[in-house]
Structure formats: structure tokens, C-alpha cells
N, C-alpha and C. Protein backbone atom coordinates (compact mmCIF):
# COMPACT_ATOMS: atom_id res chain seq x y z
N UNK A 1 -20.56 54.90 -47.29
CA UNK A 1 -19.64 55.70 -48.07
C UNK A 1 -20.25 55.92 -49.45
N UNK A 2 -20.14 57.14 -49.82
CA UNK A 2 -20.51 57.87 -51.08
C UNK A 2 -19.72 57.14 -52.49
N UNK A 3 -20.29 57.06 -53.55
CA UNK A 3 -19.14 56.97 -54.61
C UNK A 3 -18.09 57.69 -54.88
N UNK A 4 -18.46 59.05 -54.91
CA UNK A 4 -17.55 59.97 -54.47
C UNK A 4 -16.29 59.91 -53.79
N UNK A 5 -16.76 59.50 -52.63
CA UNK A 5 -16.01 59.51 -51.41
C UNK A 5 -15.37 58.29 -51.73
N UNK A 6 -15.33 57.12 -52.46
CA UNK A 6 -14.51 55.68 -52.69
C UNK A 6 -13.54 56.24 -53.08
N UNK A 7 -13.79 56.91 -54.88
CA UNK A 7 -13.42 57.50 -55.93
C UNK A 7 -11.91 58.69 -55.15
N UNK A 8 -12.31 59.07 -54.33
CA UNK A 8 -11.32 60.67 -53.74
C UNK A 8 -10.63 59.80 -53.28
N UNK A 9 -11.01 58.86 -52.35
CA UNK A 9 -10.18 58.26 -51.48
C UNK A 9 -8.60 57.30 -52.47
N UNK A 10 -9.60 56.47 -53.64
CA UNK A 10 -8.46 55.61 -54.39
C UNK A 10 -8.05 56.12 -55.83
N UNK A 11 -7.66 57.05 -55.45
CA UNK A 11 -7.18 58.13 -57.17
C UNK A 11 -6.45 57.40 -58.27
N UNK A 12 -5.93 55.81 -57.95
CA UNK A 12 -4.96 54.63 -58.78
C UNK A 12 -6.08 53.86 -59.06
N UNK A 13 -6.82 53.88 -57.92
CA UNK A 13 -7.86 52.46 -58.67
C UNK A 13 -8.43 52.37 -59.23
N UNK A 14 -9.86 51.18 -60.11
CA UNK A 14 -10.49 50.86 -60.85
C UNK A 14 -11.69 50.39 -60.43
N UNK A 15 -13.04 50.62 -60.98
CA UNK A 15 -14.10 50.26 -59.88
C UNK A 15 -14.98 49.83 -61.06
N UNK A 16 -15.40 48.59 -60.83
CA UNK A 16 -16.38 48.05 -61.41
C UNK A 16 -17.67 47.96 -60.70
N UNK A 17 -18.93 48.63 -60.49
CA UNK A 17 -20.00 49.06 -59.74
C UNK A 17 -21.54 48.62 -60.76
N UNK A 18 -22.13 47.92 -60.12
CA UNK A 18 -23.47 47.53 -60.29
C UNK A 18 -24.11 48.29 -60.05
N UNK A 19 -24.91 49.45 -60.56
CA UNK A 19 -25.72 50.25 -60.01
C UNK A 19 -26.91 50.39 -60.71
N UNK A 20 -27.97 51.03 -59.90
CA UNK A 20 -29.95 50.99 -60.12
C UNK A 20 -29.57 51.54 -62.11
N UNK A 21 -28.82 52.65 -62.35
CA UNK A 21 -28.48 52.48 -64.29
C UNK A 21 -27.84 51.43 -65.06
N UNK A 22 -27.36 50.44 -64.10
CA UNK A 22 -26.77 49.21 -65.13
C UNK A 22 -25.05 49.44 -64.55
N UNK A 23 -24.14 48.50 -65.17
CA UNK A 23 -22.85 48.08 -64.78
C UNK A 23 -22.29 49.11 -65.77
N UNK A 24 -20.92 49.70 -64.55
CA UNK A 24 -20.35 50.80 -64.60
C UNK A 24 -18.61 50.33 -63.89
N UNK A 25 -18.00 50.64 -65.09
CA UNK A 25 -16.69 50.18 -65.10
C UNK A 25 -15.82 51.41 -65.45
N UNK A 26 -14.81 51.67 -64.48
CA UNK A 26 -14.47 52.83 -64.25
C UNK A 26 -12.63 52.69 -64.08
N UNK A 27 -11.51 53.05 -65.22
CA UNK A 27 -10.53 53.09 -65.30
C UNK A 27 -9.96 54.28 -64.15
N UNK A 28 -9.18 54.15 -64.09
CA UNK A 28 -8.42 55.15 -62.70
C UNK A 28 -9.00 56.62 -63.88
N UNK A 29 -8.58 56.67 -65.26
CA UNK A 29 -8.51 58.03 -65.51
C UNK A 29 -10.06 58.45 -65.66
N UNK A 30 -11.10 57.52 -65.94
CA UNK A 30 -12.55 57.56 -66.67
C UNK A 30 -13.65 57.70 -64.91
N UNK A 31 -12.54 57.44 -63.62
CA UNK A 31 -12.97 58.24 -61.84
C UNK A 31 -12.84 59.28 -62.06
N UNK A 32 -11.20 59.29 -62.63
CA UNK A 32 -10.87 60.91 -62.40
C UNK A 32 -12.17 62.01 -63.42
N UNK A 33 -12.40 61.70 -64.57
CA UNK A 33 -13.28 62.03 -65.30
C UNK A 33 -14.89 62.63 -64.82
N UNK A 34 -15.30 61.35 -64.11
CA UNK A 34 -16.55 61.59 -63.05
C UNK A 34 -16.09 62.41 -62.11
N UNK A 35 -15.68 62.50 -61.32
CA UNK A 35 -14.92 63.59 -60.68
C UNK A 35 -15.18 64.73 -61.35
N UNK A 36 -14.82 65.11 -62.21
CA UNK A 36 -14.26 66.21 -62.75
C UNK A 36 -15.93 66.79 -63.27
N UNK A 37 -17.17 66.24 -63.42
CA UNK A 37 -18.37 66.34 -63.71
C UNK A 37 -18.85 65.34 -65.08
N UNK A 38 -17.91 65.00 -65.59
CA UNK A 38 -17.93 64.28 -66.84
C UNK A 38 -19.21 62.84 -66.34
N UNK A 39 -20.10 62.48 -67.76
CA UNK A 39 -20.89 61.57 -67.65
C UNK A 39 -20.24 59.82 -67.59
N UNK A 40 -20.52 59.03 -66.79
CA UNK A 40 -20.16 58.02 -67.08
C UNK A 40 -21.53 56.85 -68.10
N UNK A 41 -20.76 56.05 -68.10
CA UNK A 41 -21.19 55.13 -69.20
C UNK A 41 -22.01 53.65 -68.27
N UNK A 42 -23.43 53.42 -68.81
CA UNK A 42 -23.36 52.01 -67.70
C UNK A 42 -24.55 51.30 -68.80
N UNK A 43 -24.43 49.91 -68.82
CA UNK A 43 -25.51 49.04 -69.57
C UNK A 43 -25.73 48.03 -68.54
N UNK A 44 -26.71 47.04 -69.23
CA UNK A 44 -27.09 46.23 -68.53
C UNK A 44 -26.75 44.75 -68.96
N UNK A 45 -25.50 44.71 -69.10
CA UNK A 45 -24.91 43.57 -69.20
C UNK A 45 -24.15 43.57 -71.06
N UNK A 46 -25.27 44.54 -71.89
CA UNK A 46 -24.32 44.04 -72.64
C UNK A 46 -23.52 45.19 -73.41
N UNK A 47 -22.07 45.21 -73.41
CA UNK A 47 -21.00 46.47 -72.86
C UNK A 47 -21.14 47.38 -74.37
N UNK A 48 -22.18 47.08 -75.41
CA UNK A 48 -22.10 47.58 -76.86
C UNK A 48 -23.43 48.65 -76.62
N UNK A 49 -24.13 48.07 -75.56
CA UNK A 49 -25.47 49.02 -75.67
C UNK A 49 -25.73 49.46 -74.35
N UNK A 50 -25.78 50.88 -74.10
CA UNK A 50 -25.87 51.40 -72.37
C UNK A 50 -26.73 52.63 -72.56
N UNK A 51 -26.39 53.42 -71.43
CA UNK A 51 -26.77 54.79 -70.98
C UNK A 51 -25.77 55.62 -70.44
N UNK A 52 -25.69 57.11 -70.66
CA UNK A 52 -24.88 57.65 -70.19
C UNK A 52 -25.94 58.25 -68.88
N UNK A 53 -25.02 58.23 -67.76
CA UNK A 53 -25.52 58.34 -66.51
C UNK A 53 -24.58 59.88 -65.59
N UNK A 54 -25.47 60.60 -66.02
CA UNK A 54 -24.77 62.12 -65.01
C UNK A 54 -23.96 61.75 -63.79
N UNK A 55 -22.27 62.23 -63.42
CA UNK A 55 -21.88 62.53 -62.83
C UNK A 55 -22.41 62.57 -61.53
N UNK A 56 -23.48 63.51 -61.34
CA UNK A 56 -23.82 64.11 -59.99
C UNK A 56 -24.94 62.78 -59.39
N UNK A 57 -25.54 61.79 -60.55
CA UNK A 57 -26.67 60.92 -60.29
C UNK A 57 -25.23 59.89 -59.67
N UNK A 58 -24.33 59.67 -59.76
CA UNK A 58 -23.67 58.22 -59.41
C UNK A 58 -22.63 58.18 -58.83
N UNK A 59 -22.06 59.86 -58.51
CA UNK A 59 -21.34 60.18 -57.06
C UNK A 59 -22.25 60.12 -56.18
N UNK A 60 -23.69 60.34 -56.09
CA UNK A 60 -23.94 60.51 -54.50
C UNK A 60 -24.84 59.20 -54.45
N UNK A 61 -24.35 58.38 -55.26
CA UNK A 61 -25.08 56.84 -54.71
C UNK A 61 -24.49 56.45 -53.38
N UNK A 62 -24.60 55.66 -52.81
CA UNK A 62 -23.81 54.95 -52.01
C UNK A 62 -23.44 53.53 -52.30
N UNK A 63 -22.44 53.02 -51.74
CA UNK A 63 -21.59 51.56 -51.76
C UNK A 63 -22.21 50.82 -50.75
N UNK A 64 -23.37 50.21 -50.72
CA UNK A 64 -23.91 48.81 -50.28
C UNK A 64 -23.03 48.22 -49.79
N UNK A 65 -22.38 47.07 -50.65
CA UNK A 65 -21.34 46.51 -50.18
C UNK A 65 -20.56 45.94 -51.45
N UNK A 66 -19.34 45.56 -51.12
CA UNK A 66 -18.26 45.19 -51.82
C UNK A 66 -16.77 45.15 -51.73
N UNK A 67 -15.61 44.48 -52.60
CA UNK A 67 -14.62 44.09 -52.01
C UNK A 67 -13.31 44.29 -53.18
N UNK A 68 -12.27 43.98 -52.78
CA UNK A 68 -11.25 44.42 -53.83
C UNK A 68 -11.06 42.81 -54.16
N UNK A 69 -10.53 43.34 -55.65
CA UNK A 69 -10.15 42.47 -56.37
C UNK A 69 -8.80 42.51 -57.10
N UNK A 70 -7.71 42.75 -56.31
CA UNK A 70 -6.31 43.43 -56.99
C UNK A 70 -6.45 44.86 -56.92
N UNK A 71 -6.40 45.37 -57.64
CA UNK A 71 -6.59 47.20 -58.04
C UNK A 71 -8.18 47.44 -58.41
N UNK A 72 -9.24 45.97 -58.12
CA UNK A 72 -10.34 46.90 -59.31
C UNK A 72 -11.22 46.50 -57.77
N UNK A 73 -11.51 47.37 -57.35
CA UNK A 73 -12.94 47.93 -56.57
C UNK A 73 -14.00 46.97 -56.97
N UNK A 74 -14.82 46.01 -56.86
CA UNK A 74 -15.88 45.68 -57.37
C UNK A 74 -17.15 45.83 -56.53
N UNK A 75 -18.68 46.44 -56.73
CA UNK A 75 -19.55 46.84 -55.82
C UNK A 75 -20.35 46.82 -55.93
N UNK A 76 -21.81 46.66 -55.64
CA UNK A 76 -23.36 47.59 -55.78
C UNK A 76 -23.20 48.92 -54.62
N UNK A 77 -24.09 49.79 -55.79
CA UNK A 77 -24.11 50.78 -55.39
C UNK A 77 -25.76 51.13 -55.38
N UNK A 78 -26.43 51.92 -54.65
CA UNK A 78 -28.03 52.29 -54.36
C UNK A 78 -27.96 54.01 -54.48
N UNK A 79 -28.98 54.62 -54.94
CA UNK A 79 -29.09 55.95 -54.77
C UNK A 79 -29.38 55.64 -52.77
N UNK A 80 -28.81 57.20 -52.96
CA UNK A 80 -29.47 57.31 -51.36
C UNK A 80 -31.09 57.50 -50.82
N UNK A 81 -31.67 56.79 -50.14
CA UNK A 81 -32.91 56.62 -50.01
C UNK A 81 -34.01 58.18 -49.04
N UNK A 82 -34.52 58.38 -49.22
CA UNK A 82 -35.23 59.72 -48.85
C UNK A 82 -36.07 59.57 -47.87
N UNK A 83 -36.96 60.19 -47.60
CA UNK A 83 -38.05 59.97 -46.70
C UNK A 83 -39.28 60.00 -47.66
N UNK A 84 -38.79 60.91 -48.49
CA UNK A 84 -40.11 60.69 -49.64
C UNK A 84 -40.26 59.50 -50.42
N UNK A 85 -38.86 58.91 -50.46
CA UNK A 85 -39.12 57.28 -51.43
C UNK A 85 -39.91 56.64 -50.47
N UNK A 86 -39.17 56.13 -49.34
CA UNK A 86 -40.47 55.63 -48.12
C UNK A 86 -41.65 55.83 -47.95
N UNK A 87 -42.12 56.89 -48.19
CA UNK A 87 -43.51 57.21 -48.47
C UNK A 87 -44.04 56.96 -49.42
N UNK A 88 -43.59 56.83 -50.86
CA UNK A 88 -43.99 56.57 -52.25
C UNK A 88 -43.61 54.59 -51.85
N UNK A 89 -42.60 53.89 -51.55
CA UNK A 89 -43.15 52.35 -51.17
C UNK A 89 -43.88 52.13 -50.58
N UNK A 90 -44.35 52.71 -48.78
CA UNK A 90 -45.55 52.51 -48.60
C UNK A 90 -46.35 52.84 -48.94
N UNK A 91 -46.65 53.70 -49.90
CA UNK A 91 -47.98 53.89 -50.71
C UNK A 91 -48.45 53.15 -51.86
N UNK A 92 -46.89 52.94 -52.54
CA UNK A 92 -47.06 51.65 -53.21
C UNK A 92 -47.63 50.47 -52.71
N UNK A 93 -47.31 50.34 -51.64
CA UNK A 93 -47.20 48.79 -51.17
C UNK A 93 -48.84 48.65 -50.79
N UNK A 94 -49.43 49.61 -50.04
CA UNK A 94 -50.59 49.89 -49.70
C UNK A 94 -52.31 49.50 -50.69
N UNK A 95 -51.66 50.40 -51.77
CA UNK A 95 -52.39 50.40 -53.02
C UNK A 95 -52.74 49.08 -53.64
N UNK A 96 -51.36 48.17 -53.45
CA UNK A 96 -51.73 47.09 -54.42
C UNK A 96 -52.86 46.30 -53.20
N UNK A 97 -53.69 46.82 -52.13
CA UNK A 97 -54.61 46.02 -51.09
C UNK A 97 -55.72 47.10 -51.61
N UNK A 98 -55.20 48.39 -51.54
CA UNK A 98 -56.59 49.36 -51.23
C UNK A 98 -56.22 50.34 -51.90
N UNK A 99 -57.10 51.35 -52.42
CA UNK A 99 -57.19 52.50 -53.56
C UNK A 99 -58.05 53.29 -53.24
N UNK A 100 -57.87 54.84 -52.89
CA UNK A 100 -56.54 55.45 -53.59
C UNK A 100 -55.66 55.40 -52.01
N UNK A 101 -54.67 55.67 -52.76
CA UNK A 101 -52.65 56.01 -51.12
C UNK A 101 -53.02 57.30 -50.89
């Protein structure tokens, strides 16, 4: 399931999400917001210093796994993986034996 697709589904809830930009804490109105194209907000632990992270980059992550906690969603989330990332790890992975991928 998409972030997106969490987000449409629980229009009341609250989602606190670990994702590849840092921790992303999301009030029912600050979903509706992402939704709407608006940037969300994510750091890496410490909540005074972050990144704003595009809309379109952290709806189409996906939900790994995770579980409710009352009303607040808590999760990791992964971009969705390509055929071209697969090719760029095994080439990575390759390289660090033999040169050039």
C-alpha cells in the first residue's frame, strides 16, 4: 500500500512515518495538506532541524510495515524500487570486487 493510499483511506487519522527523508509526523489536517500537493516536513530525529520533502516524493512511497497506535498510524515507509535501482545495486555491489560496472 501506497502512502497515498493509507492517507485516502484514514481521512481522521495521524501518521507518524520513518521514511528514506527522515521522520514525518502527519496531523489528520497536515494528510489532508499532502494530499492536496502541499510539501511535508521530515528530520532526522531532531524535530527543530529537517527538510521539506515534495508531496508527490512521499505519496508514492510505500508502507513496509507498521501498526496503530490509538488514532496515530506509526510506519516505515521505502520509495518504490525500480528495475533501474536493481541495476545501479548490482553494479554497485559488483564494483566494490571489479572496475568498471
Amino acid at each position: 500500500m501506497t502512502v497515498k493510499a493509507l492517507l485516502e483511506k484514514y481521512p481522521n487519522a495521524e501518521f507518524d512515518f520513518m521514511s528514506p527523508g527522515g521522520y514525518v509526523y502527519l496531523t489528520a489536517e497536515k494528510a489532508r495538506a499532502l494530499l492536496a500537493g502541499e510539501p511535508a516536513f521530515a528530520h532526522a530525529g531532531f524535530p527543530d532541524t529537517g527538510i521539506s520533502i515534495p508531496a508527490e516524493m512521499l505519496l508514492t512511497q510505500e508502507i513496509c510495515f507498521g501498526g496503530w497506535n490509538g488514532n496515530v498510524f506509526c510506519g516505515l515507509t521505502d520509495r518504490v524500487q525500480t528495475p533501474e535501482d536493481e541495476e545501479q545495486i548490482r553494479c554497485f555491489s559488483s564494483s566494490l570486487w571489479s572496475w568498471p560496472c
